[in-house]
C-alpha atoms as a PDB file:
ATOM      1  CA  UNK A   1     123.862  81.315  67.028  1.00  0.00           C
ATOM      2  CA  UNK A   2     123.600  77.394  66.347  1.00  0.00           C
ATOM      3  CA  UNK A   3     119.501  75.802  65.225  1.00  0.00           C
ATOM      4  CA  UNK A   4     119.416  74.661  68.511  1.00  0.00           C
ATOM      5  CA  UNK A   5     120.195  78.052  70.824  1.00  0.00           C
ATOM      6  CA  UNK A   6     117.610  79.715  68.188  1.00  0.00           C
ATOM      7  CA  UNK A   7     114.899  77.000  68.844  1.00  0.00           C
ATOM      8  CA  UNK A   8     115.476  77.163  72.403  1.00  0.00           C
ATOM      9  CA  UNK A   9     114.546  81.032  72.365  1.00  0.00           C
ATOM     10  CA  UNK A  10     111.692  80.604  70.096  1.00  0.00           C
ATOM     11  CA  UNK A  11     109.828  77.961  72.333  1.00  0.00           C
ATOM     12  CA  UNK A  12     110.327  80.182  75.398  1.00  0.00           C
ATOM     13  CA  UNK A  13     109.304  83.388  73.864  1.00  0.00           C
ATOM     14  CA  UNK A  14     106.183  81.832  72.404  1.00  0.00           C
ATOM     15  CA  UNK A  15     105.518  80.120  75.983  1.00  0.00           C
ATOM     16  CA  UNK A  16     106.140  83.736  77.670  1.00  0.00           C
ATOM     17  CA  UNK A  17     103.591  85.147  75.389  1.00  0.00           C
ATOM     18  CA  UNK A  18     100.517  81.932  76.693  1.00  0.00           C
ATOM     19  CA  UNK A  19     101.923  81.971  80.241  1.00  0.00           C
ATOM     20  CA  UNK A  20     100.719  85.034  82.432  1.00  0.00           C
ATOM     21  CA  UNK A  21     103.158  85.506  85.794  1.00  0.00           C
ATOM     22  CA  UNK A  22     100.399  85.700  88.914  1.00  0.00           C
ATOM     23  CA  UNK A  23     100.131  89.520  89.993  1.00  0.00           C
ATOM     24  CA  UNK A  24      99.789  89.325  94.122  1.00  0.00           C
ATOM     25  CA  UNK A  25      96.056  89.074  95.410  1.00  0.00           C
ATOM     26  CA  UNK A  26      94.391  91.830  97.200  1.00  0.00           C
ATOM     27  CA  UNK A  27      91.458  91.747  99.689  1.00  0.00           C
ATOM     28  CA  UNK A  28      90.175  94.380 102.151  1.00  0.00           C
ATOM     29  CA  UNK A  29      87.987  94.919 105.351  1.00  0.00           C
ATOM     30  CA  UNK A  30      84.072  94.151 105.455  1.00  0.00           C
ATOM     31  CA  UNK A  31      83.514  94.303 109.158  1.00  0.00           C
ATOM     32  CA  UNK A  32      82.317  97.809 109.875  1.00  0.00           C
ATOM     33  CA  UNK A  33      84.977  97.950 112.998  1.00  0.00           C
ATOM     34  CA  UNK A  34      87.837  96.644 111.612  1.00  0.00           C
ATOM     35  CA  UNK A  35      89.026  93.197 112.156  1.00  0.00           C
ATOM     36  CA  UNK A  36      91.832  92.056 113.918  1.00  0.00           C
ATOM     37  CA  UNK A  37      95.337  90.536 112.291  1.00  0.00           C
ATOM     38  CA  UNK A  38      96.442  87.868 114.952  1.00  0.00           C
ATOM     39  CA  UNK A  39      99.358  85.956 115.271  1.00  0.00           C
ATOM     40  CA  UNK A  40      97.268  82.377 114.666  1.00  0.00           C
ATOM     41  CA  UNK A  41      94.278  81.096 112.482  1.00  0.00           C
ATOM     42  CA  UNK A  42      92.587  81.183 115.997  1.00  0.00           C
ATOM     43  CA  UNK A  43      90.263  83.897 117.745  1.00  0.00           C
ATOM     44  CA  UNK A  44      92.047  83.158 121.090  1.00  0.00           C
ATOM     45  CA  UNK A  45      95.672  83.539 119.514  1.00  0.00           C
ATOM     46  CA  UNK A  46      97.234  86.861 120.065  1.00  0.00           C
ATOM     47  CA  UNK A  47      95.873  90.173 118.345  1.00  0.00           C
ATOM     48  CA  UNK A  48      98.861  91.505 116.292  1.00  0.00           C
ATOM     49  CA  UNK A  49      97.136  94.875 114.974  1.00  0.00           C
ATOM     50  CA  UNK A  50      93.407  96.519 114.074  1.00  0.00           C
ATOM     51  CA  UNK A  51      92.965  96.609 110.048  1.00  0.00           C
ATOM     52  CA  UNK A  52      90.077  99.200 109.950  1.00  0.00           C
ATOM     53  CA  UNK A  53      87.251  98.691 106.940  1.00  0.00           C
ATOM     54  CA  UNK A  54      88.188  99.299 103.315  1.00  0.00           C
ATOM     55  CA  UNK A  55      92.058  98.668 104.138  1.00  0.00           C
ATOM     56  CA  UNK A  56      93.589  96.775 101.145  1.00  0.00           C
ATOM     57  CA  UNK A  57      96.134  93.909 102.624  1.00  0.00           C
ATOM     58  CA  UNK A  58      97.786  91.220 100.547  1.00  0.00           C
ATOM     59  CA  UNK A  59      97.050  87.153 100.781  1.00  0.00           C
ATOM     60  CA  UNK A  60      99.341  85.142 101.098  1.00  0.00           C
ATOM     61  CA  UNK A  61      98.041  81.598 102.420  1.00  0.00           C
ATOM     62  CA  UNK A  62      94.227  80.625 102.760  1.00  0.00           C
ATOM     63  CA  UNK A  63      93.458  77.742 105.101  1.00  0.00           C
ATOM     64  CA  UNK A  64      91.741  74.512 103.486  1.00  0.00           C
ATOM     65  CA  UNK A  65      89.317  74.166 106.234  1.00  0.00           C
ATOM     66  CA  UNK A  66      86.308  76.581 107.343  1.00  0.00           C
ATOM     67  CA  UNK A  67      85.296  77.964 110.544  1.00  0.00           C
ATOM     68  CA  UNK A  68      82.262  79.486 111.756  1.00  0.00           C
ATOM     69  CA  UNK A  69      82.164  82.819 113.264  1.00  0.00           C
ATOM     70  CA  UNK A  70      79.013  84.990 114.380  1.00  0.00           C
ATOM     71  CA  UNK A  71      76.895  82.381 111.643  1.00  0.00           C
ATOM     72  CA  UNK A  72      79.332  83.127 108.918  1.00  0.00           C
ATOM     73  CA  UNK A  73      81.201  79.859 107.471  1.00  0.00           C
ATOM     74  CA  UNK A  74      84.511  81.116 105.773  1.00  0.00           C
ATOM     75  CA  UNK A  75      88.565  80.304 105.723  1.00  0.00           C
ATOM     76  CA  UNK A  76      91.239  81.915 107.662  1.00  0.00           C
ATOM     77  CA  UNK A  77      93.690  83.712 105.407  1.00  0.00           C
ATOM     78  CA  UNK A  78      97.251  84.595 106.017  1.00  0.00           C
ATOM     79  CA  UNK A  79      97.768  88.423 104.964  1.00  0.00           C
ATOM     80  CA  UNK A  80     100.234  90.999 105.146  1.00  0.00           C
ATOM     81  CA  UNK A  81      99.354  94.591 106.069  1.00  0.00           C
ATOM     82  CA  UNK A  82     101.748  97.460 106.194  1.00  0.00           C
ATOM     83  CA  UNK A  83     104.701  95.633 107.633  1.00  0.00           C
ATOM     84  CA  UNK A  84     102.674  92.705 109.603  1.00  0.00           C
ATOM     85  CA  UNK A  85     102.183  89.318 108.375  1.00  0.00           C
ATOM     86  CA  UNK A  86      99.280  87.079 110.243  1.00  0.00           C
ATOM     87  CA  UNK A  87      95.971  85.499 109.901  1.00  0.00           C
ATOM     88  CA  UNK A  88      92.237  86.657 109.755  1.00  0.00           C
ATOM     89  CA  UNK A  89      88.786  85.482 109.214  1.00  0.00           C
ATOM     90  CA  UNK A  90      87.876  85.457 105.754  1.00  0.00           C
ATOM     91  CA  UNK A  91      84.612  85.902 106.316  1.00  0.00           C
ATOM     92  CA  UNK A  92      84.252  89.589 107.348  1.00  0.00           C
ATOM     93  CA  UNK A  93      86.945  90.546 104.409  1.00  0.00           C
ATOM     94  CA  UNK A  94      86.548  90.079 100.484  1.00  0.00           C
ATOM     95  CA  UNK A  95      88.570  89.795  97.584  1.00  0.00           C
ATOM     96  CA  UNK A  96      89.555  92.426  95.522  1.00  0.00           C
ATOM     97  CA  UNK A  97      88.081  92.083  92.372  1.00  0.00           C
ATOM     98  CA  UNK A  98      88.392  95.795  90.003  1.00  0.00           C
ATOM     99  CA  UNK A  99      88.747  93.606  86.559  1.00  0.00           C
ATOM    100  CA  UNK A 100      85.760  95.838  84.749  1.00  0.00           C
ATOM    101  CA  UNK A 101      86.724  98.992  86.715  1.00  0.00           C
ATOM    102  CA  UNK A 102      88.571  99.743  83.479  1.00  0.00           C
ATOM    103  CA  UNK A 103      89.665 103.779  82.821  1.00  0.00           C
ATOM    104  CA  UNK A 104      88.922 102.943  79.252  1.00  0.00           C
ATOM    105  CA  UNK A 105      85.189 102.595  79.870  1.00  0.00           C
ATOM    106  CA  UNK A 106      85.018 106.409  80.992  1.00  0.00           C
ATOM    107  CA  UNK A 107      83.490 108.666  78.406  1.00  0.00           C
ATOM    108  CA  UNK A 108      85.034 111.894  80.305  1.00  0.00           C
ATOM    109  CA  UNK A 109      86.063 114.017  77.362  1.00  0.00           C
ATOM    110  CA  UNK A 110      86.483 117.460  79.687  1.00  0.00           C
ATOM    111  CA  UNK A 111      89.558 118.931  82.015  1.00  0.00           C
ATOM    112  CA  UNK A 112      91.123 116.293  84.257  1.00  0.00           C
ATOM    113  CA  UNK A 113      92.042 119.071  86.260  1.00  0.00           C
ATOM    114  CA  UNK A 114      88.735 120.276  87.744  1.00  0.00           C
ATOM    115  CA  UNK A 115      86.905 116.661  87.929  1.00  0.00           C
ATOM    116  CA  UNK A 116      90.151 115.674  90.326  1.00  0.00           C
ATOM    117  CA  UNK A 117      89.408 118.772  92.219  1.00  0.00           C
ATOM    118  CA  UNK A 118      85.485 118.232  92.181  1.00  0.00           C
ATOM    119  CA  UNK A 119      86.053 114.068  93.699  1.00  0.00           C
ATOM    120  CA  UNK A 120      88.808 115.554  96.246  1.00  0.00           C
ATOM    121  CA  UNK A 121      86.493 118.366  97.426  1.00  0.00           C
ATOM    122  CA  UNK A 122      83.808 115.585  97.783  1.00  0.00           C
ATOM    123  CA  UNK A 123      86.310 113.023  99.476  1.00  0.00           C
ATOM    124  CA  UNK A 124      87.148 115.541 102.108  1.00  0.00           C
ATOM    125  CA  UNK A 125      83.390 115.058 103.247  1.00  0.00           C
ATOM    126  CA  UNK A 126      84.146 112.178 104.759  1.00  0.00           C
ATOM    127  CA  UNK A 127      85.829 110.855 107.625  1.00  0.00           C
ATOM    128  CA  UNK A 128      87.935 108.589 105.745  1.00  0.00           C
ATOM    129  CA  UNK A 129      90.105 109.980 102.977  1.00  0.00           C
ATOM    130  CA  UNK A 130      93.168 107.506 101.377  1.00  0.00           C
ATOM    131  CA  UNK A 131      94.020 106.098  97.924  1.00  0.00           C
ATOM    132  CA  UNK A 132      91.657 103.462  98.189  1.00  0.00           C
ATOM    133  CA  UNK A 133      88.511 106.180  98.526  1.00  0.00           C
ATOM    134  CA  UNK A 134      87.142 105.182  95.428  1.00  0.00           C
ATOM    135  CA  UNK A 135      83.823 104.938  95.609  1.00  0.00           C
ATOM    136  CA  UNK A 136      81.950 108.113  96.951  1.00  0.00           C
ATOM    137  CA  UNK A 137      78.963 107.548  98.738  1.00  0.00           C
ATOM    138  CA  UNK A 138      76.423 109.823  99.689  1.00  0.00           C
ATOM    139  CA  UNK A 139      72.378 109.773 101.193  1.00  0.00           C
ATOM    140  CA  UNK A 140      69.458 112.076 101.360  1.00  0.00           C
ATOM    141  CA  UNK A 141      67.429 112.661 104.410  1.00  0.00           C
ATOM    142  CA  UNK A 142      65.041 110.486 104.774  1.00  0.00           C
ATOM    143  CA  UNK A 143      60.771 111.125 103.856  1.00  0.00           C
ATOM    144  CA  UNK A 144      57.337 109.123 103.811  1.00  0.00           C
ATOM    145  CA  UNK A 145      56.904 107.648 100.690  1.00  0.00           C
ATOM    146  CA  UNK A 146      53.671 104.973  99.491  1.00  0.00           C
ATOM    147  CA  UNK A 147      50.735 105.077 100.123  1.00  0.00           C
ATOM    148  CA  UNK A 148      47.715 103.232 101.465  1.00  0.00           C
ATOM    149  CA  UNK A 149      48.690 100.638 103.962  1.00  0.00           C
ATOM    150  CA  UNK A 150      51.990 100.940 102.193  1.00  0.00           C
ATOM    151  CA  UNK A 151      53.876 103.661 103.485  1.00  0.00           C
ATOM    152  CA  UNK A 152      57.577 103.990 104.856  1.00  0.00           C
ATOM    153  CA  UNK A 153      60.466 105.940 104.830  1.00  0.00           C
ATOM    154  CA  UNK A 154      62.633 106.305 102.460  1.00  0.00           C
ATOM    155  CA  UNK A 155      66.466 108.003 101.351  1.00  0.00           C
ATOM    156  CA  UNK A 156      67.811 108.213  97.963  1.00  0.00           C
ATOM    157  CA  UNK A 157      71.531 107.383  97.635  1.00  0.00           C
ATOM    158  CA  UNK A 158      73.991 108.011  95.072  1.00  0.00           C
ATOM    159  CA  UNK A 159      77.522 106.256  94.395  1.00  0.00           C
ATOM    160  CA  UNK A 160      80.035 107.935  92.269  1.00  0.00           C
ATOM    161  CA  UNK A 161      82.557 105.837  91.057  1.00  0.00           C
ATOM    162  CA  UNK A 162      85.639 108.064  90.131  1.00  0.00           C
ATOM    163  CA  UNK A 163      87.519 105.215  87.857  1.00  0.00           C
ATOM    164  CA  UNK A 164      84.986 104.757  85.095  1.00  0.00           C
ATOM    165  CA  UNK A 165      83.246 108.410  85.891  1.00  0.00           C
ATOM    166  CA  UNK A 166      79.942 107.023  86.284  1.00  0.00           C
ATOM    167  CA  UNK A 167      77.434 108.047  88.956  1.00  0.00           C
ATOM    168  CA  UNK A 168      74.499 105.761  90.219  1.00  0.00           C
ATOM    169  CA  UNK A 169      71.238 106.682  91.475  1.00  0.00           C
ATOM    170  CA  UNK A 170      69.668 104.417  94.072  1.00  0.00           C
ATOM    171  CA  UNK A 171      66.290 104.143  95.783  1.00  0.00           C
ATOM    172  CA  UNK A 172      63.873 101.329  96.772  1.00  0.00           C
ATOM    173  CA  UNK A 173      61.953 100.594  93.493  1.00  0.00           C
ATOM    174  CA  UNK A 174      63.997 103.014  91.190  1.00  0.00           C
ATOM    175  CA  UNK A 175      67.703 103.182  90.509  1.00  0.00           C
ATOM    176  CA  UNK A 176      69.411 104.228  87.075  1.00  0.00           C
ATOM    177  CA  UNK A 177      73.610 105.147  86.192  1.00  0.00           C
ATOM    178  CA  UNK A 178      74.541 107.831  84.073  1.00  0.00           C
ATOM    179  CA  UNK A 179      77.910 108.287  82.608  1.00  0.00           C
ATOM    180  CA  UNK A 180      79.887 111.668  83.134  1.00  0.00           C
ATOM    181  CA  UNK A 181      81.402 113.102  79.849  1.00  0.00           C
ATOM    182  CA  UNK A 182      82.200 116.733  81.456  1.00  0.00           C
ATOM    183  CA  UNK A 183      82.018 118.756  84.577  1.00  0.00           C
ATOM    184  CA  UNK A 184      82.392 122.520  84.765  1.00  0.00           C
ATOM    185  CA  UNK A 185      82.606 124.680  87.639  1.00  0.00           C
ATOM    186  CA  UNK A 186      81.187 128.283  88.786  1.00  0.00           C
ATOM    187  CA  UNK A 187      82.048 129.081  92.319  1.00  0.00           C
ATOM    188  CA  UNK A 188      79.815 126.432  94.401  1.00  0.00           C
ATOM    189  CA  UNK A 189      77.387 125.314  90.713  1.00  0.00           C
ATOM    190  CA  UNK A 190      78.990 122.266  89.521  1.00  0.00           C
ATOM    191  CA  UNK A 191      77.523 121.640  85.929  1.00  0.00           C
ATOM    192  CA  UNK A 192      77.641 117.651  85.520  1.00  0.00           C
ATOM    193  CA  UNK A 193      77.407 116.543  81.566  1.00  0.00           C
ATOM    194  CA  UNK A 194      76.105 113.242  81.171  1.00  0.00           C
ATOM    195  CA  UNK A 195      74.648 110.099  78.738  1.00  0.00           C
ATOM    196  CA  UNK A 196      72.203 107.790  80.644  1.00  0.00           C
ATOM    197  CA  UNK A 197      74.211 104.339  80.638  1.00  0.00           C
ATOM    198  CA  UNK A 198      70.595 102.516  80.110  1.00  0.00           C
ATOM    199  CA  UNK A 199      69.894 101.080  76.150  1.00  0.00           C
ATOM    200  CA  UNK A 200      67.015 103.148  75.960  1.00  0.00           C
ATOM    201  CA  UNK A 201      66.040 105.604  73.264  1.00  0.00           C
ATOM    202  CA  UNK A 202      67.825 108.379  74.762  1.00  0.00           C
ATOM    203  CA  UNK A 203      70.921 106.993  76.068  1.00  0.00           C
ATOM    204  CA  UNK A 204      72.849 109.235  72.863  1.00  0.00           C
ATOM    205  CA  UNK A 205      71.628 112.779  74.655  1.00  0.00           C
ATOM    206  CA  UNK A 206      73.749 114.529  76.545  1.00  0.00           C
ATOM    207  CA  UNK A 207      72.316 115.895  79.579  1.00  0.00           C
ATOM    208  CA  UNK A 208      73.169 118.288  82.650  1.00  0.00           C
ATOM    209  CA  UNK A 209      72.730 118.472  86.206  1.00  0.00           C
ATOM    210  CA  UNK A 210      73.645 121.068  88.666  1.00  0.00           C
ATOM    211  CA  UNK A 211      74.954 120.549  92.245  1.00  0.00           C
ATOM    212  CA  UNK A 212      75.408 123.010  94.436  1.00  0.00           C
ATOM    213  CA  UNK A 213      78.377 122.429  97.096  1.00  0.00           C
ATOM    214  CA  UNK A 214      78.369 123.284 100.660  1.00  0.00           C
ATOM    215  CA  UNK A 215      81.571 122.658 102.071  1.00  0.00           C
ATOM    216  CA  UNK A 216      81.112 123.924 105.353  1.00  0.00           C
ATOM    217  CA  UNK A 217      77.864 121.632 105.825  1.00  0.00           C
ATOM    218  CA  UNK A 218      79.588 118.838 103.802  1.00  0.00           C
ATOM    219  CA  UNK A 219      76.890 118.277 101.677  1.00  0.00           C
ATOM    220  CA  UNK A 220      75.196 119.398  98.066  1.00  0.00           C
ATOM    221  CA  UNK A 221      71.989 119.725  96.742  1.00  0.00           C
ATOM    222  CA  UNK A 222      70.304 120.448  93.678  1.00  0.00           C
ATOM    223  CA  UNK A 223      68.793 123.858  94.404  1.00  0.00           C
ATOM    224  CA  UNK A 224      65.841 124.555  96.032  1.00  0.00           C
ATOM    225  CA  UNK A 225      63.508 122.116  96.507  1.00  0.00           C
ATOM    226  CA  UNK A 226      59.984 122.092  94.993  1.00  0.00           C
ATOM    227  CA  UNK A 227      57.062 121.996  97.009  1.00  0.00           C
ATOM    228  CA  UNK A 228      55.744 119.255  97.609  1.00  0.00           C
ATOM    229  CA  UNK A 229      58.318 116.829  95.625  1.00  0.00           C
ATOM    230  CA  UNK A 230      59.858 113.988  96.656  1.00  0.00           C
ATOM    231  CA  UNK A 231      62.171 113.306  93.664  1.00  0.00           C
ATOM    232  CA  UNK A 232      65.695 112.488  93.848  1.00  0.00           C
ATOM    233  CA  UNK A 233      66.798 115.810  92.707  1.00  0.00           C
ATOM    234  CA  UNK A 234      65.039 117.370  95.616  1.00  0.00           C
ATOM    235  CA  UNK A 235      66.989 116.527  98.144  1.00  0.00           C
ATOM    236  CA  UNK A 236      70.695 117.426 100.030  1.00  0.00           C
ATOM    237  CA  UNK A 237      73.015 114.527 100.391  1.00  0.00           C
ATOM    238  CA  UNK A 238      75.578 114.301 102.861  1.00  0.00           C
ATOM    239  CA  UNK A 239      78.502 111.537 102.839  1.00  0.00           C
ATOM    240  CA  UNK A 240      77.352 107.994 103.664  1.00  0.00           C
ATOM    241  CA  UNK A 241      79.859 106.399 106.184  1.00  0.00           C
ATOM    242  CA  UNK A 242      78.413 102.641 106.284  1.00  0.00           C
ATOM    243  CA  UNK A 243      78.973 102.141 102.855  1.00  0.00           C
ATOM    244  CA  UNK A 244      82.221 100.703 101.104  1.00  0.00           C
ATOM    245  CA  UNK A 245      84.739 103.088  99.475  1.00  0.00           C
ATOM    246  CA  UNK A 246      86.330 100.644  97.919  1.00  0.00           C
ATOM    247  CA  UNK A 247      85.941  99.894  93.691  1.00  0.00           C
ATOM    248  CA  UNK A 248      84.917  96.246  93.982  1.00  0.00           C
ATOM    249  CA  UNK A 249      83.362  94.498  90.705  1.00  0.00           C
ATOM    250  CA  UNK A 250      80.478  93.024  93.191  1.00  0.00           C
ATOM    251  CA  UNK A 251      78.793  96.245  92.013  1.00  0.00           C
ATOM    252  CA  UNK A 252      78.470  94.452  88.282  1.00  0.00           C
ATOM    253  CA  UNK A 253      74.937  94.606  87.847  1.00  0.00           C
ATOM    254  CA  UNK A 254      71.775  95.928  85.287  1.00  0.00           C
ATOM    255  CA  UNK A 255      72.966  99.213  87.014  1.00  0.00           C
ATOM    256  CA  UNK A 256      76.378  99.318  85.032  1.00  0.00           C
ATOM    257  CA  UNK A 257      75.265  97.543  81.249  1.00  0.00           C
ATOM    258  CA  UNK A 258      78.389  99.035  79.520  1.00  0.00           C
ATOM    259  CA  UNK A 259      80.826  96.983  81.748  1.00  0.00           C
ATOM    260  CA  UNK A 260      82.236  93.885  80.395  1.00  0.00           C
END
């Protein structure tokens, strides 16, 4: 091979190695009844197809100028779902964004086998089941809480993320994550093994937490209740529709400190 054929191959190798090749950008579905592909970036051109919430599509094209729909200001974009290529309003869809949704920031050390089969058992709660079900969502009822003047109902929710096996508990003025090393399983107990993901003096412990399943009412609970409680553990939880199943790093936050 002559100085020149080896120089050639050197400079485009090394360029290879700087130069990353674009990977094709995903978005999915905000509006919680869908939104409609049409054949135009125009709400009076033709509706091509229905793209329910949480569907992934691909972008191909965004439009340089913004429109305003229902008070929101955003882009058209030109998509392709399942076999359909047309335009919709950006501004009821998002990007998506799972760059910190990493497997390697799991700390799940137990069998594979009987978390998949604890997240399927808990998918099949909902509605909506798919390979874009990522995000489990559930809610408590609902109970007085305050006091004083200051009183008003409240739920508890809780979001399991199934990529990086962490679980977050949310409420009005308290919400913490914890991050799942191991889950065992007796009949309807599921023993969840955990380290708080918080920098506090304890986040080294490993701790448990039992939910009970009840697939026929599609929900779980944490045993019975105590009298007069009103903690998080208290409660059942059933699946939470409204919210997103989709992985989307919008949920980067003080909630999740050991994502980069």
């Amino acid at each position: 091979m002559s100085y020149r054929k080896i120089l050639s191959c050197a400079f485009i190798f090394i360029f290879s190695l700087n130069c990353k090749i674009p990977m094709e950008e995903q978005g999915y579905v905000t509006a919680p009844n869908g939104l409609y592909l049409r054949a135009n970036s125009d709400t009076n051109s033709d509706k091509l197809m229905l793209i329910p919430k949480d569907e992934f599509f691909t972008i191909l094209a965004k439009s340089d100028i913004s429109e305003t729909i229902e008070n929101t200001k955003a882009p058209w974009w030109k998509v392709k779902y399942l076999n359909q290529t047309g335009w919709i309003f950006s501004g009821f869809a998002k990007i998506l964004d799972q760059s910190f949704y990493d497997k390697r920031n799991s700390l799940y050390k137990g069998d594979p086998i009987i978390k998949e089969e604890f997240y399927n058992e808990l998918r099949s709660y909902f509605n909506k089941t798919g390979k874009n079900h990522c995000q489990l969502n559930f809610i408590s009822e609902d109970f007085l809480s305050g006091d004083g003047d200051d009183v008003f109902y409240e739920v508890y929710s809780i979001e399991i993320n199934t990529v990086i096996d962490a679980i977050a508990i949310l409420s009005k003025y308290n919400s913490f994550s914890v991050r799942v090393t191991d889950i065992k399983r007796n009949s309807e107990e599921i023993q969840i093994y955990y380290l708080m993901s918080s920098n506090n003096a304890n986040r080294d412990k490993v701790s448990v937490m039992k939910w009970f399943l009840n697939s026929k009412r599609k929900e779980f609970n944490w045993g019975k209740k105590k009298t007069g409680s009103n903690n998080w553990d208290d409660f059942n939880y059933r699946a939470y529709e409204e919210k997103s199943y989709v992985c989307n790093s919008h949920l980067k936050s003080w909630l999740y400190p050991f994502l980069k």
